[in-house]
C-alpha atoms as a PDB file:
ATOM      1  CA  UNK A   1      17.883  10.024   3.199  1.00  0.00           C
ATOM      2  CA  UNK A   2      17.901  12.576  -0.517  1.00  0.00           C
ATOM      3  CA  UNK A   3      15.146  10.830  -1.867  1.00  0.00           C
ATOM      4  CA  UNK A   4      13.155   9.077   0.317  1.00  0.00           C
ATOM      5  CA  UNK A   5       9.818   7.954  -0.470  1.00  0.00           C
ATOM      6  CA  UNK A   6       6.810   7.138   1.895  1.00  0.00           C
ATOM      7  CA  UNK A   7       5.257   4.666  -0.484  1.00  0.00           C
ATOM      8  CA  UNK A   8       1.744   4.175   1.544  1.00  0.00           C
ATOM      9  CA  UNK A   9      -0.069   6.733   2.932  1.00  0.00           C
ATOM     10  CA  UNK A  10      -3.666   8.451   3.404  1.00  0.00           C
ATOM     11  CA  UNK A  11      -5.027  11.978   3.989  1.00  0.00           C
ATOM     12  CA  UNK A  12      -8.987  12.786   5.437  1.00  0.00           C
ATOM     13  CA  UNK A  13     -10.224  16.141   5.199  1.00  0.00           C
ATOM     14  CA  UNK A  14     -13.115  17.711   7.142  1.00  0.00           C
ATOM     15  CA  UNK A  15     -16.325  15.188   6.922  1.00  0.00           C
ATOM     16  CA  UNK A  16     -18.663  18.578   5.450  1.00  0.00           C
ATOM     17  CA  UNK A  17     -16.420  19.305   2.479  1.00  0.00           C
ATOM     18  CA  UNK A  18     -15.065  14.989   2.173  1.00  0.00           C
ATOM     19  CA  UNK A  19     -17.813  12.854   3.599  1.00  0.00           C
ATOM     20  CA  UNK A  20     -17.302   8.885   4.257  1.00  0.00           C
ATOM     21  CA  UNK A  21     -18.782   7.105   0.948  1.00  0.00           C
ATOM     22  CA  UNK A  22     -18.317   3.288   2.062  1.00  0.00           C
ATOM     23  CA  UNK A  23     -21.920   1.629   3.115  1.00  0.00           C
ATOM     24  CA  UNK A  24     -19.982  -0.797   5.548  1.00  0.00           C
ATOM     25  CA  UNK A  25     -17.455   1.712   6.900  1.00  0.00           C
ATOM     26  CA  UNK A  26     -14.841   0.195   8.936  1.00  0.00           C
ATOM     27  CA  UNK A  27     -13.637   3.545  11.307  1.00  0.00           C
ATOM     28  CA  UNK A  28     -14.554   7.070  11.750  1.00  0.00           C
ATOM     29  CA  UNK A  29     -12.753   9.048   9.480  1.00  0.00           C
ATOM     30  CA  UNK A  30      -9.901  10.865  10.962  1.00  0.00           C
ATOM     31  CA  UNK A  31      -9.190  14.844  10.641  1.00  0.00           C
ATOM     32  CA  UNK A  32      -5.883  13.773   8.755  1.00  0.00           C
ATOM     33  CA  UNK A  33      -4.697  16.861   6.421  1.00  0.00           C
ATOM     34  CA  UNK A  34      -2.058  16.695   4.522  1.00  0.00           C
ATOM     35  CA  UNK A  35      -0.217  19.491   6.340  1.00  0.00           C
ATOM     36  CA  UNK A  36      -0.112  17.500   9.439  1.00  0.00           C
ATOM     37  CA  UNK A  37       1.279  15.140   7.623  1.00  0.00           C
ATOM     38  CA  UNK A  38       4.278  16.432   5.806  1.00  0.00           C
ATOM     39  CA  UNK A  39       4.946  18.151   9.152  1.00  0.00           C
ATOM     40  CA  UNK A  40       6.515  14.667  10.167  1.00  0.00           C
ATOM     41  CA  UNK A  41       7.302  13.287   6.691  1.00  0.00           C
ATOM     42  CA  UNK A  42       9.842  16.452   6.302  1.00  0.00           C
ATOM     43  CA  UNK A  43      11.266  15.988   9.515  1.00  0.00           C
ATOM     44  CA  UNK A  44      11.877  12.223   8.574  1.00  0.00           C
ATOM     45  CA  UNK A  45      13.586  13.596   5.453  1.00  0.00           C
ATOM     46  CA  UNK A  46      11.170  12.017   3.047  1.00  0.00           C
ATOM     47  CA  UNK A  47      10.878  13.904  -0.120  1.00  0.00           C
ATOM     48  CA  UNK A  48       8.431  11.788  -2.218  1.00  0.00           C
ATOM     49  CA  UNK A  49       5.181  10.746  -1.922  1.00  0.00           C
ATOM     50  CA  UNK A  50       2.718   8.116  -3.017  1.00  0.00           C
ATOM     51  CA  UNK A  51      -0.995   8.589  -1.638  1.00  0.00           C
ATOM     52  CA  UNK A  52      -3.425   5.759  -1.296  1.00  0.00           C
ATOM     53  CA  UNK A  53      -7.244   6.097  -1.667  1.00  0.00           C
ATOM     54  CA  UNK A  54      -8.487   5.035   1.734  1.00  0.00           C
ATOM     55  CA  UNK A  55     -10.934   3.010   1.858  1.00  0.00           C
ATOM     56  CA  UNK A  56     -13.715   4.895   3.597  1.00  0.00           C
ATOM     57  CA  UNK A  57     -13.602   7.443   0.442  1.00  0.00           C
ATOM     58  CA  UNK A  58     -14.993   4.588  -1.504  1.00  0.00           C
ATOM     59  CA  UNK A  59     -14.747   5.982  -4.991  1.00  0.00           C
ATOM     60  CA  UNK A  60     -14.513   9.485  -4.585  1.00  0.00           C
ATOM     61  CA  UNK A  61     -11.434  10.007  -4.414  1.00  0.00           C
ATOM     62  CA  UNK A  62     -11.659  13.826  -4.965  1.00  0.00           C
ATOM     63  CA  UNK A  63      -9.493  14.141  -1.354  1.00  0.00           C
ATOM     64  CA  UNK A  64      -7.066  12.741  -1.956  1.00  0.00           C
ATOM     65  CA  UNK A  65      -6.740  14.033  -5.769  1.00  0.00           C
ATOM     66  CA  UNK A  66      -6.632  17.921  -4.129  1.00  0.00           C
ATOM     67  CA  UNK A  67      -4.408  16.693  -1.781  1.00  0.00           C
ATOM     68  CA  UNK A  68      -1.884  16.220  -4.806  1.00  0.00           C
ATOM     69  CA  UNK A  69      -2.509  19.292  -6.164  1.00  0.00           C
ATOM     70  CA  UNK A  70      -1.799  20.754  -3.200  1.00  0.00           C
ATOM     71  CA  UNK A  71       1.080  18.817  -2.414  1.00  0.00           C
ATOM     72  CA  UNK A  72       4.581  20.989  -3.932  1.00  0.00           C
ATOM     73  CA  UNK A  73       6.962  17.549  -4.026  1.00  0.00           C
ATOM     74  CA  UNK A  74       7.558  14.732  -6.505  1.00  0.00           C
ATOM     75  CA  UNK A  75       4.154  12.576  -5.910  1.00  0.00           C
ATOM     76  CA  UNK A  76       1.614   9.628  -7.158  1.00  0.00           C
ATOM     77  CA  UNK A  77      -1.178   8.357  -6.179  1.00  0.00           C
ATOM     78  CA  UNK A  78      -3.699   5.396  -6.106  1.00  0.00           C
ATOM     79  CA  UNK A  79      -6.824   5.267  -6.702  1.00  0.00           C
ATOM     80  CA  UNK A  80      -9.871   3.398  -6.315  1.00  0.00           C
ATOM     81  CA  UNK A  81     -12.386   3.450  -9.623  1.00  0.00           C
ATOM     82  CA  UNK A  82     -14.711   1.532 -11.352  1.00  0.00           C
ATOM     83  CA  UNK A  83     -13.647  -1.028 -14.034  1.00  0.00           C
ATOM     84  CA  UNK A  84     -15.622   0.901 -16.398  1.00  0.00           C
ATOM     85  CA  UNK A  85     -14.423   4.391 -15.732  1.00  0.00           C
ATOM     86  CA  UNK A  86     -14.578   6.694 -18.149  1.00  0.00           C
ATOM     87  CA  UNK A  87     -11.372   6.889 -20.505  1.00  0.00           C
ATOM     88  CA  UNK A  88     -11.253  10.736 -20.034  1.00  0.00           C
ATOM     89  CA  UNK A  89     -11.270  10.603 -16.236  1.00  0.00           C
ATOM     90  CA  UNK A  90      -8.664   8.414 -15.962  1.00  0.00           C
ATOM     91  CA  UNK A  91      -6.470  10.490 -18.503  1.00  0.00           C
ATOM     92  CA  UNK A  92      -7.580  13.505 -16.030  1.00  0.00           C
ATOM     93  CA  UNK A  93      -6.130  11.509 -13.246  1.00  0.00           C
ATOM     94  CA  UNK A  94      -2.670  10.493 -14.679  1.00  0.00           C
ATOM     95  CA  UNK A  95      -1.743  14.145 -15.652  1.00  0.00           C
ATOM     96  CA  UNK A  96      -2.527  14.990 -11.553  1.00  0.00           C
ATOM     97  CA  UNK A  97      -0.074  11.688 -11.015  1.00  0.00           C
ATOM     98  CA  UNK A  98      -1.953   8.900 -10.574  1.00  0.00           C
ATOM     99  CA  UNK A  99      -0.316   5.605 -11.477  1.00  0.00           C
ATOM    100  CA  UNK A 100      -2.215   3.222  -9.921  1.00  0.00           C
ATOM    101  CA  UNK A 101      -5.328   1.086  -8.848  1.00  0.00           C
ATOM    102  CA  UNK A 102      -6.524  -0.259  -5.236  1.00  0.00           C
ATOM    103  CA  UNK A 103      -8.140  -3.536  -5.469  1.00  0.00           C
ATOM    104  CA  UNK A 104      -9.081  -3.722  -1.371  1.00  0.00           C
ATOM    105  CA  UNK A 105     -10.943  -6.157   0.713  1.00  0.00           C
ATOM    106  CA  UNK A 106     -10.742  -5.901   4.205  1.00  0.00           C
ATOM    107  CA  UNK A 107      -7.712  -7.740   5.727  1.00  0.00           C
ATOM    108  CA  UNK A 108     -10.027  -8.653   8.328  1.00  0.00           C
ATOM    109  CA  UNK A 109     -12.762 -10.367   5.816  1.00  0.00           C
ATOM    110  CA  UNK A 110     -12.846 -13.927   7.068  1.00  0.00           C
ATOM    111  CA  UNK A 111     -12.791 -16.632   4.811  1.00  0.00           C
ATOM    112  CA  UNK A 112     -15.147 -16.446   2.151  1.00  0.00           C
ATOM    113  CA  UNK A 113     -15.699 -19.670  -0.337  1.00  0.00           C
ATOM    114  CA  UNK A 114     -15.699 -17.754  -3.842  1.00  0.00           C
ATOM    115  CA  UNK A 115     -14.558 -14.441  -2.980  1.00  0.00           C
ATOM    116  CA  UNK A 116     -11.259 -15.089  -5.373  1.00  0.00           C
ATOM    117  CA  UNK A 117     -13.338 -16.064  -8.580  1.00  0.00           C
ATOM    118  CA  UNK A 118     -15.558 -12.833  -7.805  1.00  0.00           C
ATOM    119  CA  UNK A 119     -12.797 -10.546  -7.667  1.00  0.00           C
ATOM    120  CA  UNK A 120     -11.200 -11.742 -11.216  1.00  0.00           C
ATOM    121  CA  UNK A 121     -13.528 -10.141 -13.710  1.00  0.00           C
ATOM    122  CA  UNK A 122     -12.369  -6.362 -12.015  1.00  0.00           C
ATOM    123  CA  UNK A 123      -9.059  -7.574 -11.912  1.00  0.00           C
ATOM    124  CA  UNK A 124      -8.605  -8.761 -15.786  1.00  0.00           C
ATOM    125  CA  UNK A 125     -10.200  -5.781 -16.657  1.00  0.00           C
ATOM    126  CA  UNK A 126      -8.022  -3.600 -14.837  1.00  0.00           C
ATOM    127  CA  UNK A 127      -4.969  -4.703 -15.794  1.00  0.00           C
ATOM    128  CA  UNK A 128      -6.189  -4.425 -19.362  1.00  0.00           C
ATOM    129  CA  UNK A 129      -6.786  -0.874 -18.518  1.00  0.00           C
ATOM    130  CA  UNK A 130      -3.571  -0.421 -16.221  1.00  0.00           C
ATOM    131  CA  UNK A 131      -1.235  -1.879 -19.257  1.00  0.00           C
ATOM    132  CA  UNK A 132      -2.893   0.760 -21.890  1.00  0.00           C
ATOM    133  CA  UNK A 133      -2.163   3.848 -19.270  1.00  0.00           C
ATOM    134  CA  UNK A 134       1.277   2.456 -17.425  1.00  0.00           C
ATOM    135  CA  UNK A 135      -0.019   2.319 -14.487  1.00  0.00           C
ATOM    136  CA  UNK A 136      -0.503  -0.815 -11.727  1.00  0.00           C
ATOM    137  CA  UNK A 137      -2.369  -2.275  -9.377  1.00  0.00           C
ATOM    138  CA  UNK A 138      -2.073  -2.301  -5.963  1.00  0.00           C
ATOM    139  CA  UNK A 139      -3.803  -4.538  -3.697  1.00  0.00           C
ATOM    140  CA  UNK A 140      -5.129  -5.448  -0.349  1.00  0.00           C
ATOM    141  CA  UNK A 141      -6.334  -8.724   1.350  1.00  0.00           C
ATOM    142  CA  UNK A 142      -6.648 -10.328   4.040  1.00  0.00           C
ATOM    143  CA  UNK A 143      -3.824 -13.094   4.242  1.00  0.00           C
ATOM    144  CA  UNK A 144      -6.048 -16.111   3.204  1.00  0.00           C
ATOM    145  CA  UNK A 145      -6.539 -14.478   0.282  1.00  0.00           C
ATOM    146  CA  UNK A 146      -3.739 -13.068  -0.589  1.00  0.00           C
ATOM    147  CA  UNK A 147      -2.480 -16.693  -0.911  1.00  0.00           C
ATOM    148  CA  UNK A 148      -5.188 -17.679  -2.941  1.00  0.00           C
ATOM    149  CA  UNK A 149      -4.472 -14.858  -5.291  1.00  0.00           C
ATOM    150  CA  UNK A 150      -0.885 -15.442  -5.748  1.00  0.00           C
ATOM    151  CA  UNK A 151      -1.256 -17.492  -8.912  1.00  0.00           C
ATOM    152  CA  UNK A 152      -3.139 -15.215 -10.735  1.00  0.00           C
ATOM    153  CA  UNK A 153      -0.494 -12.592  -9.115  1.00  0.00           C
ATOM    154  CA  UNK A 154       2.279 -14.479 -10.307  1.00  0.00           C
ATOM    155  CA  UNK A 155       1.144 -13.664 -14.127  1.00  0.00           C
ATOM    156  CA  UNK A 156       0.203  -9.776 -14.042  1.00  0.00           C
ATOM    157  CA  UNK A 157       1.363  -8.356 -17.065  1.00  0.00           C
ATOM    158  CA  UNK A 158       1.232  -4.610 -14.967  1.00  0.00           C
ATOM    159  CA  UNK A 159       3.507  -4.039 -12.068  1.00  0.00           C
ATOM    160  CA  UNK A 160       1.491  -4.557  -8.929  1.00  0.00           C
ATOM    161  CA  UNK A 161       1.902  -4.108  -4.846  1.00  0.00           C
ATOM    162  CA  UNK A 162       0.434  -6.029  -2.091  1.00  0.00           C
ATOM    163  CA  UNK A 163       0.130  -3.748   1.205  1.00  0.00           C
ATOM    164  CA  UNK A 164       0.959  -5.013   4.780  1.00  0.00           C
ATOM    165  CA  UNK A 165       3.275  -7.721   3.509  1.00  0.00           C
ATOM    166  CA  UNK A 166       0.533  -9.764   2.213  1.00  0.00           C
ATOM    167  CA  UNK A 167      -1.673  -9.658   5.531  1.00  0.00           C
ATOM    168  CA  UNK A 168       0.278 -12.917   6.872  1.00  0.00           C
ATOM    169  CA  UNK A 169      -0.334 -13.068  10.600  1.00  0.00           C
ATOM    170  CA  UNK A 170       3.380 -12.256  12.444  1.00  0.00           C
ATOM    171  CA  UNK A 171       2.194 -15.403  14.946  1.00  0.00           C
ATOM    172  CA  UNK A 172       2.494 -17.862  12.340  1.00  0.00           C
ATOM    173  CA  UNK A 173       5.776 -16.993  11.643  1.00  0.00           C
ATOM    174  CA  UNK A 174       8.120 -16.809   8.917  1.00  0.00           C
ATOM    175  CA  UNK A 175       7.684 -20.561   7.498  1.00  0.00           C
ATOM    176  CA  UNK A 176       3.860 -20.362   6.625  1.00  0.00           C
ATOM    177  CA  UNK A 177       3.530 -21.566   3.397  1.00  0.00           C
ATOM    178  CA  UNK A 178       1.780 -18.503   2.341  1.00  0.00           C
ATOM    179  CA  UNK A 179       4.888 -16.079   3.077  1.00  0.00           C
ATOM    180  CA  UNK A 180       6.859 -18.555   1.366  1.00  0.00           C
ATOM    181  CA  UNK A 181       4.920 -18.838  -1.744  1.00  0.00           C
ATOM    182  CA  UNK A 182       4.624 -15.089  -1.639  1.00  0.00           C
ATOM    183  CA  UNK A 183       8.390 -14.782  -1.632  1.00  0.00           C
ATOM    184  CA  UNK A 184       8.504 -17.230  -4.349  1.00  0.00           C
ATOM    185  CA  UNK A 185       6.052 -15.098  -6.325  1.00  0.00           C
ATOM    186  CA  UNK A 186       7.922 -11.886  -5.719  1.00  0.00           C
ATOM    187  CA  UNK A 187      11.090 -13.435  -7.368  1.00  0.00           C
ATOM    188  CA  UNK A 188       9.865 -14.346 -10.563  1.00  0.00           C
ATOM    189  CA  UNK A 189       6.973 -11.744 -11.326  1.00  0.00           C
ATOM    190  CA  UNK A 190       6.383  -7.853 -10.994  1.00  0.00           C
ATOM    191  CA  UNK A 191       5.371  -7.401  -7.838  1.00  0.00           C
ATOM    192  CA  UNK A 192       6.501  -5.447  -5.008  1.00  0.00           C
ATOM    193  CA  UNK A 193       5.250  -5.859  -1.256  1.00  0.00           C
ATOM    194  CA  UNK A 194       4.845  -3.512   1.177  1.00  0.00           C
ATOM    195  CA  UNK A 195       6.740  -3.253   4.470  1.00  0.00           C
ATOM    196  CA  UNK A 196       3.521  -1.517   6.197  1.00  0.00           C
ATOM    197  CA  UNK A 197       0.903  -2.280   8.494  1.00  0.00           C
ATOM    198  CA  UNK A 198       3.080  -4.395  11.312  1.00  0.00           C
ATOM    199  CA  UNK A 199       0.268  -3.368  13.921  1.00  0.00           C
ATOM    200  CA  UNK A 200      -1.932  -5.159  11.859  1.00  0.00           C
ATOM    201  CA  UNK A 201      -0.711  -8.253  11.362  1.00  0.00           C
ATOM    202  CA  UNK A 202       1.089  -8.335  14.821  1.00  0.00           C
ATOM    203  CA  UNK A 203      -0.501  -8.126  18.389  1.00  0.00           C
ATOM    204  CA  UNK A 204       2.663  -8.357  20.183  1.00  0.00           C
ATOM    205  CA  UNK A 205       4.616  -5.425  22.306  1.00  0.00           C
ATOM    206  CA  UNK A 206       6.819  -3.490  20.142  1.00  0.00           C
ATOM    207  CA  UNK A 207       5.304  -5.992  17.053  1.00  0.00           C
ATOM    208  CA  UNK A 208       8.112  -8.416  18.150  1.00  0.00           C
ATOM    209  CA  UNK A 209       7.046 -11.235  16.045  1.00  0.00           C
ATOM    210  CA  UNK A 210       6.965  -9.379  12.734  1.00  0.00           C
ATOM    211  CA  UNK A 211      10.491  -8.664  12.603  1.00  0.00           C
ATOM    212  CA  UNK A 212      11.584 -12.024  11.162  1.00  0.00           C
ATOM    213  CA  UNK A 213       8.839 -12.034   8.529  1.00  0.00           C
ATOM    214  CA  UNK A 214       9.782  -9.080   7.461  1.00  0.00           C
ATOM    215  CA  UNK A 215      13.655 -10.115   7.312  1.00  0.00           C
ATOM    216  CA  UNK A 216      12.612 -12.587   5.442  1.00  0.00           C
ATOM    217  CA  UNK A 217      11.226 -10.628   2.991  1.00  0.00           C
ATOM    218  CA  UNK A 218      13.869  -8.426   2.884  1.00  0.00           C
ATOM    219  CA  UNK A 219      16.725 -11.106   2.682  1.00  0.00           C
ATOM    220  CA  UNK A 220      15.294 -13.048  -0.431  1.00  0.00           C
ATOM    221  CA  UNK A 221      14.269 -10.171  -2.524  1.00  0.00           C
ATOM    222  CA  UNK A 222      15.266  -6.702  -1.033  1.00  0.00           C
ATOM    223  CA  UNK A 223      14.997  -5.137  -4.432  1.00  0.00           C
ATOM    224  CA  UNK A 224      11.151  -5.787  -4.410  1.00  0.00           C
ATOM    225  CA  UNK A 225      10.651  -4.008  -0.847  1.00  0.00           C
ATOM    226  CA  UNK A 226       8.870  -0.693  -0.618  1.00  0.00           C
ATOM    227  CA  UNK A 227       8.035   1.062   2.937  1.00  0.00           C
ATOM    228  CA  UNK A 228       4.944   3.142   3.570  1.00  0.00           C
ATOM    229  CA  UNK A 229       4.197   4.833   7.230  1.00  0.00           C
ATOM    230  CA  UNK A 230       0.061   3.913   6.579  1.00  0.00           C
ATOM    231  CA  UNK A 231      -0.564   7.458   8.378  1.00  0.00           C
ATOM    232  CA  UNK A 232      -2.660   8.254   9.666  1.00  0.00           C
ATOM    233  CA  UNK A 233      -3.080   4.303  11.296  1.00  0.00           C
ATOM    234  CA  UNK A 234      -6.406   5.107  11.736  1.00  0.00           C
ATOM    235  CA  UNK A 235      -8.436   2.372  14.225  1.00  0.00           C
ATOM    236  CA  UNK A 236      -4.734   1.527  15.330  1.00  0.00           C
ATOM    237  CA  UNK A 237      -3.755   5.969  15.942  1.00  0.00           C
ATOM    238  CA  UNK A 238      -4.385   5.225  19.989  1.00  0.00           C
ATOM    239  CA  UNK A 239      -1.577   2.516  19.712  1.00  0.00           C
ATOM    240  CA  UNK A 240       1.454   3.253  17.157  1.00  0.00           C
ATOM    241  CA  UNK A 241       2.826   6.413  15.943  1.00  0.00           C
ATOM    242  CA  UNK A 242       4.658   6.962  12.881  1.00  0.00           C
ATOM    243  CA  UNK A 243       7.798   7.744  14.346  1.00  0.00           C
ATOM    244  CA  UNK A 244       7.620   4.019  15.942  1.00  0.00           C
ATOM    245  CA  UNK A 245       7.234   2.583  12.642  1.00  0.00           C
ATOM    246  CA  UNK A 246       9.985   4.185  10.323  1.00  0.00           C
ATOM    247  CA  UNK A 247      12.074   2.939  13.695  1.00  0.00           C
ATOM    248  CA  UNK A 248      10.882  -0.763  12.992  1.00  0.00           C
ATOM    249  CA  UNK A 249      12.674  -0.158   8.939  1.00  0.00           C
ATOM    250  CA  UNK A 250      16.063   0.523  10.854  1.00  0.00           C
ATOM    251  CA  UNK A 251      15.974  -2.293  12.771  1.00  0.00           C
ATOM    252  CA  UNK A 252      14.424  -4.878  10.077  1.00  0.00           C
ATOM    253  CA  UNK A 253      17.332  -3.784   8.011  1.00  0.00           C
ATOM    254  CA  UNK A 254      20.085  -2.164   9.608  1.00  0.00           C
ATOM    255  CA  UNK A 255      22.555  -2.153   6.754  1.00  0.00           C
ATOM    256  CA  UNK A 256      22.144   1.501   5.110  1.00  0.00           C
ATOM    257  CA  UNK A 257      22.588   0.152   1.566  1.00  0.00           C
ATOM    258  CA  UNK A 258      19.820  -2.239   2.072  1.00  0.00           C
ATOM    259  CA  UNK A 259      17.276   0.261   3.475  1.00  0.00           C
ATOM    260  CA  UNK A 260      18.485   2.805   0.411  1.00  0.00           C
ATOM    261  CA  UNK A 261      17.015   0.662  -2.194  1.00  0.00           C
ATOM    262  CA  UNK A 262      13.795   0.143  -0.226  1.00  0.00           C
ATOM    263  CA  UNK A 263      13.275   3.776   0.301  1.00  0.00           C
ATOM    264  CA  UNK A 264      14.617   5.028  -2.473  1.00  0.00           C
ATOM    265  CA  UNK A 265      15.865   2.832  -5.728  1.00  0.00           C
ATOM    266  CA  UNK A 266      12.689   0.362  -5.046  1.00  0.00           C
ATOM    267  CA  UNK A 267      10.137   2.910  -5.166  1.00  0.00           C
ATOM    268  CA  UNK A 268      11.948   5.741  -7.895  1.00  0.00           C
ATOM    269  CA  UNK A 269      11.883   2.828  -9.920  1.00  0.00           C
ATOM    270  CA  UNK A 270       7.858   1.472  -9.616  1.00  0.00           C
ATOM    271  CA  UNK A 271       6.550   4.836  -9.707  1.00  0.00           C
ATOM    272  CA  UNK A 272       8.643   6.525 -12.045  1.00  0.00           C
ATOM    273  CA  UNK A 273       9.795   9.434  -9.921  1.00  0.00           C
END
């Protein structure tokens, strides 16, 4: 599809040259390159890119920022950095492409009494900082607290994106009051979800049980929709492949017109390409 945007992925170079940063590192770090990559991304058609600053890079994101250097299509990326970053460094990173911030705590964190009123001094200041530069933020939680975060969501003055459709488990189906407030969110604020991640917020063959959450997404607010392949699926690589995934889109939303604006309208329009 002309167009076509893969709104969520990662690249991992060699560990000498990009070693893992994070103290409580999650996976092994993957040989990922971005050549291997675009090998499938150009046979899928896609022509623009969005890179996300995985999480075992911590706060170097120096991969991923030669990786869109390197890269010769339309691209952005986002990135993770302190609240106090240096004005100049994140000028440095805009003219690369960035337009963005990851705000990520493990989807599998498990309910943590507190967490949410931690997180909110990063996240005032960064969409302070995300308003001055046009860029926006971009998060990821685990589902619990995704819902918690939805009010302060709701009144983001930046454009923001949750990853994984929120991190709602597929087994509690498409009526749990936190997919329902999250559509509810979604239709009155500036926020765009993610169709990603089904492997991890489904355990069932073929991810069965995700379908109707994510038809419900798509149904009430299809114009807020963005799709990203998560490559390289890292701790999941043994048991989904890309090619699986961008399969899942066509049968969530079989209607070409629909699956136009999510891979192409939706995202041209939240990252400015």
């Amino acid at each position: 599809m002309k167009g076509a945007c893969d709104s969520h992925f990662h690249v991992f170079g060699t560990a000498e040259k990009y070693p893992a940063r994070d103290p409580k590192l999650r996976y092994k770090p993957p040989y990922a390159p971005l050549d291997d990559y675009l090998e499938w991304a150009q046979r899928n058609g896609f022509e623009r890119f969005v890179f996300v600053q995985p999480s075992a890079y911590a706060r170097d994101n120096s991969c991923m920022l030669d990786a869109m250097k390197a890269i010769r299509h339309p691209c952005r990326g986002i990135v993770d950095v302190d609240d106090k970053a240096p004005d100049n460094l994140l000028a440095e990173m805009n003219k690369v492409g960035v337009r963005g911030v990851r705000i990520n705590v493990s989807p599998i964190h498990p309910r943590e009494e507190g967490l949410r009123e931690r997180l909110m001094p990063r996240i005032d200041r960064m969409e302070a900082r995300c308003a001055e530069l046009g860029w926006q933020l971009d998060f990821l939680f685990p589902g619990w607290l995704t819902e918690e975060m939805l009010p302060r969501m709701a009144k983001l003055k930046v454009d923001f994106t949750m990853a994984h459709m929120g991190m709602f488990l597929a087994k509690d189906g498409p009526s749990q009051p936190g997919l329902r407030r999250l559509i509810d969110m979604l239709k009155s604020s500036r926020g765009y979800a993610k169709l990603t991640g089904a492997y991890r917020m489904s355990k069932t063959p073929g991810f069965v049980d995700a379908k109707p959450m994510a038809q419900a997404l798509i149904s009430a607010v299809p114009e807020r929709m963005i799709w990203g392949s998560d490559y390289p699926h890292l701790s999941f690589a043994d048991q989904v492949g890309s090619d699986e995934l961008l399969a899942l889109l066509s049968d969530w939303a079989p209607d070409e017109a629909t699956r136009r604006k999510i891979l192409v309208d939706n995202p041209q329009r939240l990252f400015g390409f």
